[in-house]
Protein backbone atom coordinates (compact mmCIF):
# COMPACT_ATOMS: atom_id res chain seq x y z
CA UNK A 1 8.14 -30.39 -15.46
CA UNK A 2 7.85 -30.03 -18.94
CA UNK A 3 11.78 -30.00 -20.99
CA UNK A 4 13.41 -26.73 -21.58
CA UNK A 5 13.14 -25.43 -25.25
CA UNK A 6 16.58 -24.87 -26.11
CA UNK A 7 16.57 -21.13 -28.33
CA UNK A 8 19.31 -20.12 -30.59
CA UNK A 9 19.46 -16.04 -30.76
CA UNK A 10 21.42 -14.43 -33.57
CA UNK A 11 22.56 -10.86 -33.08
CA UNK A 12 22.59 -11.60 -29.38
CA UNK A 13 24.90 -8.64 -28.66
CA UNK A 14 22.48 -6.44 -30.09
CA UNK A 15 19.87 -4.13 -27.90
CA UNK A 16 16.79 -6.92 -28.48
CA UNK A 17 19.48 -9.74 -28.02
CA UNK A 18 20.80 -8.20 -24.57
CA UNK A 19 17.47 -7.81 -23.63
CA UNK A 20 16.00 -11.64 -24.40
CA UNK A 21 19.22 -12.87 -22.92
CA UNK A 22 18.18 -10.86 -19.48
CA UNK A 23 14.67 -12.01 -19.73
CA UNK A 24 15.99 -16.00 -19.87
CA UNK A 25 18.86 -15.28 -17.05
CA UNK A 26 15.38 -14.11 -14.90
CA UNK A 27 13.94 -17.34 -14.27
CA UNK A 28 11.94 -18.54 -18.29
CA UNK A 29 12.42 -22.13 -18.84
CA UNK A 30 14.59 -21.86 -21.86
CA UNK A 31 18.36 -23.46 -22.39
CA UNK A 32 19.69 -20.14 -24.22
CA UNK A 33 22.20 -20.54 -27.14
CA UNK A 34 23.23 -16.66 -27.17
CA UNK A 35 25.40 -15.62 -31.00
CA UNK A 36 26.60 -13.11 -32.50
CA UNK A 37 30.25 -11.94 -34.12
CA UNK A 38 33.10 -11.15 -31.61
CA UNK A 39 33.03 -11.31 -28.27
CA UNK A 40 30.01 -11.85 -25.67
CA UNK A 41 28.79 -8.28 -24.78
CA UNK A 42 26.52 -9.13 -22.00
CA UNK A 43 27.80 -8.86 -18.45
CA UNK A 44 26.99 -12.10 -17.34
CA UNK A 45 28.41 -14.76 -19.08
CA UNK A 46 26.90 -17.91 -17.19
CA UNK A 47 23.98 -19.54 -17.41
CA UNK A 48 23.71 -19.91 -21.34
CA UNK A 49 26.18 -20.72 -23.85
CA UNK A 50 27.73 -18.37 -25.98
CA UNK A 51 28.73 -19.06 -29.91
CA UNK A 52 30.82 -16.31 -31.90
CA UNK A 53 28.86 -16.45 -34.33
CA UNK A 54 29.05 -15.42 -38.12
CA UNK A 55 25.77 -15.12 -39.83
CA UNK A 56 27.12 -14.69 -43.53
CA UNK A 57 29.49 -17.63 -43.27
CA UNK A 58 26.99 -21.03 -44.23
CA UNK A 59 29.34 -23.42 -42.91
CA UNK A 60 29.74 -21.96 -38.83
CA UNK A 61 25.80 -21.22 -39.39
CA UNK A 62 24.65 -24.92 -40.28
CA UNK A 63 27.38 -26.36 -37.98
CA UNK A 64 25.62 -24.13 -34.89
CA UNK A 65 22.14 -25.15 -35.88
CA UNK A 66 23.26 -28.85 -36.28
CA UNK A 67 25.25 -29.36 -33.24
CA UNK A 68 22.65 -27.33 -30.85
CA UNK A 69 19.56 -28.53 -32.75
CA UNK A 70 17.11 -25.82 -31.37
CA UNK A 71 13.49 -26.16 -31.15
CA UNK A 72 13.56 -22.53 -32.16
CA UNK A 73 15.74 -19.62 -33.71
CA UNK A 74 14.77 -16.25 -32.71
CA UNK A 75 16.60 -14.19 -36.10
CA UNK A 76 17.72 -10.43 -34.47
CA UNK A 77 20.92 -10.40 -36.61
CA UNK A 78 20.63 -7.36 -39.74
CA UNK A 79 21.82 -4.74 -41.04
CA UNK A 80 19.22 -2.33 -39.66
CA UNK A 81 20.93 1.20 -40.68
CA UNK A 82 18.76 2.37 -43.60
CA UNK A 83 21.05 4.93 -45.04
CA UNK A 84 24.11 2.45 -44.96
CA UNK A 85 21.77 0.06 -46.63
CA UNK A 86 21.41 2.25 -49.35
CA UNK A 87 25.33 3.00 -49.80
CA UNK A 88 25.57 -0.79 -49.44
CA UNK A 89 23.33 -2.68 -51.32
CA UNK A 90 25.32 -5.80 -51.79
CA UNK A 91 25.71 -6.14 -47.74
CA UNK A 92 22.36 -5.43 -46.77
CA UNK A 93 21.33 -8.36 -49.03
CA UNK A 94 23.64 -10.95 -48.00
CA UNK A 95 23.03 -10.06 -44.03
CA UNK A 96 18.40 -9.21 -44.55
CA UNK A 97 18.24 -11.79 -47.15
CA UNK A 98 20.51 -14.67 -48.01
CA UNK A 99 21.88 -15.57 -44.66
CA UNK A 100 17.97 -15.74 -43.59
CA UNK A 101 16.89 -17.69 -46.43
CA UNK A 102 19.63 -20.45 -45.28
CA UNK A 103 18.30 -20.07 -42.05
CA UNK A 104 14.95 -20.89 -43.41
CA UNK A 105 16.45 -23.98 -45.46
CA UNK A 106 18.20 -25.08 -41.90
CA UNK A 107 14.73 -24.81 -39.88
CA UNK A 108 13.57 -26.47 -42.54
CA UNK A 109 15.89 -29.21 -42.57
CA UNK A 110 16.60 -29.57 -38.45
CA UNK A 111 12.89 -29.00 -37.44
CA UNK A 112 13.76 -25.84 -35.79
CA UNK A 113 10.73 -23.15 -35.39
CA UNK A 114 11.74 -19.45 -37.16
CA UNK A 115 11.39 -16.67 -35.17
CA UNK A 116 12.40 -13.57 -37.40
CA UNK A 117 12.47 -9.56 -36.99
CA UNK A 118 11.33 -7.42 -39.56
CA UNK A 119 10.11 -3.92 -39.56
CA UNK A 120 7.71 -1.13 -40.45
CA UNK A 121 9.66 -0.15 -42.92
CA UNK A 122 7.91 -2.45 -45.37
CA UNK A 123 5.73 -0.01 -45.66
CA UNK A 124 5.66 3.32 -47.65
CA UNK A 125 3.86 5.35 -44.64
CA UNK A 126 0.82 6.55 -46.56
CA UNK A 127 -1.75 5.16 -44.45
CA UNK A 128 -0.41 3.75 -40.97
CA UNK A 129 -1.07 2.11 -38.29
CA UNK A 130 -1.44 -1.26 -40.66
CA UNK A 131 -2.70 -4.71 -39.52
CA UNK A 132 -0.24 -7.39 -40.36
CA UNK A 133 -2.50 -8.05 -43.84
CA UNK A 134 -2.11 -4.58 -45.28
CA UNK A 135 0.17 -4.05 -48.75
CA UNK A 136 4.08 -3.58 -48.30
CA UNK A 137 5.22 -1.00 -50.56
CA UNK A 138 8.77 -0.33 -49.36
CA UNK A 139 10.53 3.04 -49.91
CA UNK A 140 14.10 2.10 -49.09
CA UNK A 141 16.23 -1.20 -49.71
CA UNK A 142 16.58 -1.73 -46.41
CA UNK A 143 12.72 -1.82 -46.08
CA UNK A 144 12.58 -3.78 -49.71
CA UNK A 145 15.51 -6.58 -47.95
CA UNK A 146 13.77 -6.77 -45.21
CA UNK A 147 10.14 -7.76 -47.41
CA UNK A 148 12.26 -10.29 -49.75
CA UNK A 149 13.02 -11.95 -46.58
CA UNK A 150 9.49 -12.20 -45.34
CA UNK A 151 8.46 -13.84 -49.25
CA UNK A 152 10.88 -16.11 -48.42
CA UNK A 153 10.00 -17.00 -45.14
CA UNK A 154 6.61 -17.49 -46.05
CA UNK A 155 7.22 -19.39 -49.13
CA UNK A 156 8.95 -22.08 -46.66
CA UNK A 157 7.90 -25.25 -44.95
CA UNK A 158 9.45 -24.07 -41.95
CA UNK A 159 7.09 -23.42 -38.71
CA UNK A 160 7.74 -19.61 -38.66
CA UNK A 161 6.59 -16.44 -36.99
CA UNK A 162 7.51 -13.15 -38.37
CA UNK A 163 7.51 -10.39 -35.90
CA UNK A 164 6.99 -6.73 -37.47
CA UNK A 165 8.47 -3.91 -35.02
CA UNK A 166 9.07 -0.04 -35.28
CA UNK A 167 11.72 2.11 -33.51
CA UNK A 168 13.05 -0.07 -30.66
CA UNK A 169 14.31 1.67 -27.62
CA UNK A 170 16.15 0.42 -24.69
CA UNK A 171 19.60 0.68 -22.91
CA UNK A 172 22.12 -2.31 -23.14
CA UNK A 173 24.61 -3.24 -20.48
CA UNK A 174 27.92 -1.37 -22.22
CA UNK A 175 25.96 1.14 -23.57
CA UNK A 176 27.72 0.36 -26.93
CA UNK A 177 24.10 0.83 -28.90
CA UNK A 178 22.77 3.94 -29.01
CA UNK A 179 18.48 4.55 -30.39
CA UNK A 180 16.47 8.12 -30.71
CA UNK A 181 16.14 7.95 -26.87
CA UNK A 182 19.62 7.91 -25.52
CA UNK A 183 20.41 10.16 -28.38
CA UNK A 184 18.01 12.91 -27.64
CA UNK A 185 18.63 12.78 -24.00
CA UNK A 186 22.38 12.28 -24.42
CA UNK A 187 22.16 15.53 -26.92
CA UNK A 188 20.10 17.89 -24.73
CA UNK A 189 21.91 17.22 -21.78
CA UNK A 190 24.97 18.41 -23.49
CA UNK A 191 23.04 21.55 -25.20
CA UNK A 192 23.27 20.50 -28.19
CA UNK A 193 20.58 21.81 -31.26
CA UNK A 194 18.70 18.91 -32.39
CA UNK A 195 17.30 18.95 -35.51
CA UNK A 196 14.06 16.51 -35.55
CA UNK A 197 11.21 15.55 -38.49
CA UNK A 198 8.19 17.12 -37.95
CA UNK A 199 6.44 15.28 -40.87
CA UNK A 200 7.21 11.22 -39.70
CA UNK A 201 4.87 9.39 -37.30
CA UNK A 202 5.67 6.48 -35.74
CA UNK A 203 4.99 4.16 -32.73
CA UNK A 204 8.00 3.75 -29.99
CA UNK A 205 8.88 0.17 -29.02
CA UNK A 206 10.91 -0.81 -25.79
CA UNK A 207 13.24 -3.00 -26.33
CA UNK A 208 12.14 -5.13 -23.29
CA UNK A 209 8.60 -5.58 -24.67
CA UNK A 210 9.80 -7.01 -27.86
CA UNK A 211 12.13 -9.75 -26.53
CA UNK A 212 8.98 -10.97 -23.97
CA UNK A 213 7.11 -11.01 -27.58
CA UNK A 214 9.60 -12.87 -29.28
CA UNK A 215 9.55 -15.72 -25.95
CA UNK A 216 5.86 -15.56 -26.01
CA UNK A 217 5.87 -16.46 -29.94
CA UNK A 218 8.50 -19.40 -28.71
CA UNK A 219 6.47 -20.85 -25.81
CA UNK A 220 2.83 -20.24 -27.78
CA UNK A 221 4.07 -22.02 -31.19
CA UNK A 222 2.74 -18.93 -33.02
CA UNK A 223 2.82 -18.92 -36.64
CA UNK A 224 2.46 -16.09 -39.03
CA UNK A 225 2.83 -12.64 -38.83
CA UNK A 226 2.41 -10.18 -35.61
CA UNK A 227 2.63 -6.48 -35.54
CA UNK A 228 4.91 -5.74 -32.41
CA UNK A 229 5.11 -1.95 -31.08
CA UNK A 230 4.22 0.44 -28.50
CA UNK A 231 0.99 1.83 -28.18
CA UNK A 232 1.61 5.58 -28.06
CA UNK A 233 1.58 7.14 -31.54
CA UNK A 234 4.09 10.14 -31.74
CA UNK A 235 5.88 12.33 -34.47
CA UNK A 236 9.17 12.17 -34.29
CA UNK A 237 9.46 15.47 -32.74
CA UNK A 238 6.84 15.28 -30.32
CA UNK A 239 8.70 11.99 -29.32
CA UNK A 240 11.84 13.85 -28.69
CA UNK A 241 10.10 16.65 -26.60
CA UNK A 242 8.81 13.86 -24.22
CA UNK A 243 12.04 12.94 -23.93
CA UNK A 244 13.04 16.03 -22.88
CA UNK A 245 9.98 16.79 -20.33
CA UNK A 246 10.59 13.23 -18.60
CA UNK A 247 14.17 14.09 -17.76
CA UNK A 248 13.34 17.89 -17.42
CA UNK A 249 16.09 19.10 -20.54
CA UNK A 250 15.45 21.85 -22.59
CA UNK A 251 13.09 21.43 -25.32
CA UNK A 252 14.10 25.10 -26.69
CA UNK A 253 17.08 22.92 -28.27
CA UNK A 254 14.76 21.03 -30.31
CA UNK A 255 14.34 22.37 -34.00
CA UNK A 256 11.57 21.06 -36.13
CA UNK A 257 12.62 20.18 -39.73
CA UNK A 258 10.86 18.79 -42.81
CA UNK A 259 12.60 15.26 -43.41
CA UNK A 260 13.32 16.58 -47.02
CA UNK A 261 16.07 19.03 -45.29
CA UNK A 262 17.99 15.86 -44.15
CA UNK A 263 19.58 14.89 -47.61
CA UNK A 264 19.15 11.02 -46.57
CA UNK A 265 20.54 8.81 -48.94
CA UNK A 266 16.94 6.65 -47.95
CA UNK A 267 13.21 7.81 -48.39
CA UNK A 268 11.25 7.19 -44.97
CA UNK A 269 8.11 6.33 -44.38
CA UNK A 270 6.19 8.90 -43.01
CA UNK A 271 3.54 7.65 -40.96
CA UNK A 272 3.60 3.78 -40.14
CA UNK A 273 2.84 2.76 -36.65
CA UNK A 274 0.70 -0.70 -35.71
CA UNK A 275 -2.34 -2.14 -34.95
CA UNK A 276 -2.17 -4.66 -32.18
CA UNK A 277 -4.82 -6.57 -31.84
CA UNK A 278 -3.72 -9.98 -32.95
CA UNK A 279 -0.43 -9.78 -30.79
CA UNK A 280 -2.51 -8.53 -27.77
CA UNK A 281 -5.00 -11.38 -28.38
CA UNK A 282 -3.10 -14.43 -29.90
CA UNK A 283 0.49 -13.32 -27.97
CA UNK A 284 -0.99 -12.23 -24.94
CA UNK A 285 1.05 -9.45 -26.21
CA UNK A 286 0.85 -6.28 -23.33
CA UNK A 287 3.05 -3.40 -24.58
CA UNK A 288 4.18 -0.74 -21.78
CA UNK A 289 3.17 3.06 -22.46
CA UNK A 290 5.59 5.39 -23.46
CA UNK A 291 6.31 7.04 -20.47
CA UNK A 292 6.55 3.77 -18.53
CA UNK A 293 9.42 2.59 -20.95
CA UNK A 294 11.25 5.71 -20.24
CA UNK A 295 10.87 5.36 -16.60
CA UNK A 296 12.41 1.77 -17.19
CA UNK A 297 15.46 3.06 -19.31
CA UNK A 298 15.55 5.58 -16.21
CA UNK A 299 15.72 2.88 -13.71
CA UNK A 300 18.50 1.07 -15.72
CA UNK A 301 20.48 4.21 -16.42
CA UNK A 302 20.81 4.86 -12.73
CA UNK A 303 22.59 1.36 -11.59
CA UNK A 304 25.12 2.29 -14.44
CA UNK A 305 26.24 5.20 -12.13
């Protein structure tokens, strides 16, 4: 049998971390180094090792990846919250864009392949769904972070895979991270209004799908950049009101807005979404359908009862 890559995750505690931590603990032929800050947040707590982890200190970050030497780090860790990005410039940069570039000078250095996140939000929305070669032309600094990272990443000698995704949706073990899903559903099952963008398009992505991606650009070696989403285009509203018809809530509660209304401290894009191809091809890439990744987050909801 061939060795076991040994993977170090950042951000493991995080929705996409959970979720490739699940997909090793089923059976992949990986030796998991699982970090993030604090305390381990996934239920089972054998069968990897676990490293409280923080990303913005250097010196716990090159002592991890020099003890553990992994063939591959699989970057989930950011600050992802685009209006806090804006009212925190200063922390969105050290968390998008420094700590990555010394995880790119450690890869560099320890041999380790880069596996690292990144978003739609590069883009400004005018003419989605992009291939990964179209222009960035980020609207936010959370997008614009998340783009100095990629230069940098790209710039590197590193082996390195950046993997592009847009609104991932799942459910995590504590339910301590909430996403548009277990919002809406959480907010029409309690009655509540909800007031939803009628003018943003984007392409759903379930959390599951994107941490078999992220393995799959492990075990293939891949190198460059892959578009990772869904495949069911939706605006935002129409995305909520599916919500609403798979669990049978009332979409009377949803109330379409222009994003303008908002008063966001960010711009959005307004229509991004992917084209898939090269993941589907080069990845062997095979994204569920909307309704399919609801019926999972279904599934999982109900053991939690």
């Amino acid at each position: 049998m061939p060795t076991a890559k040994k993977i170090l995750v950042t951000g493991s505690n995080g929705l996409l971390g959970q979720k490739i931590t699940d997909l090793v603990l089923a059976g992949t032929h990986i030796e998991l180094i699982a970090s993030s800050r604090g305390e381990n947040r996934h239920p089972v707590k054998t069968g990897y090792t676990y490293l409280d982890l923080d990303m913005l200190d250097g010196d716990q970050l090159r002592h991890a990846v020099a003890s553990h030497r992994p063939d591959a780090i699989i970057n989930t860790a950011a600050m992802t919250n685009v209006d806090a990005c804006e009212h925190d410039p200063e922390g969105c940069r050290k968390l998008n864009v420094e700590a990555v570039a010394q995880l790119v000078a450690l890869c560099e250095e320890f041999g380790s392949q880069l596996i690292h996140l990144s978003t739609d939000f590069i883009f400004d929305g005018e003419d989605g769904p992009y291939a990964e070669d179209a222009r960035p032309n980020p609207l936010s600094l959370y997008g614009q972070s998340k783009l100095d990272a990629e230069q940098i990443i790209q710039r590197s000698a590193c082996k390195w895979a950046v993997l592009r995704t847009i609104l991932v949706y799942g459910v995590v073990a504590d339910m301590s991270r909430s996403n548009i899903v277990l919002w809406a559903k959480g907010a029409l099952e309690k009655g509540q209004p909800l007031h939803v963008v009628n003018d943003q398009w984007r392409m759903p992505t379930l959390a599951e799908d994107l941490a078999r991606a992220c393995l799959l650009a492990v075990t293939r070696a891949a190198q460059g950049i892959y578009h990772i989403s869904g495949k069911d285009m939706f605006a935002i509203h129409e995305l909520v009101a599916a919500v609403a018809d798979f669990w049978g809530l009332d979409k009377s509660l949803i109330q379409e807005v222009s994003s303008s209304t908002l008063n966001q401290a960010a711009p959005r894009p307004k229509r991004t979404g992917f084209i898939l191809d090269k993941a589907i091809s080069v990845l062997g890439y095979e994204p569920h359908s909307f309704s399919d990744g609801l019926a999972m987050v279904d599934a999982q909801l109900k053991t939690k009862k």
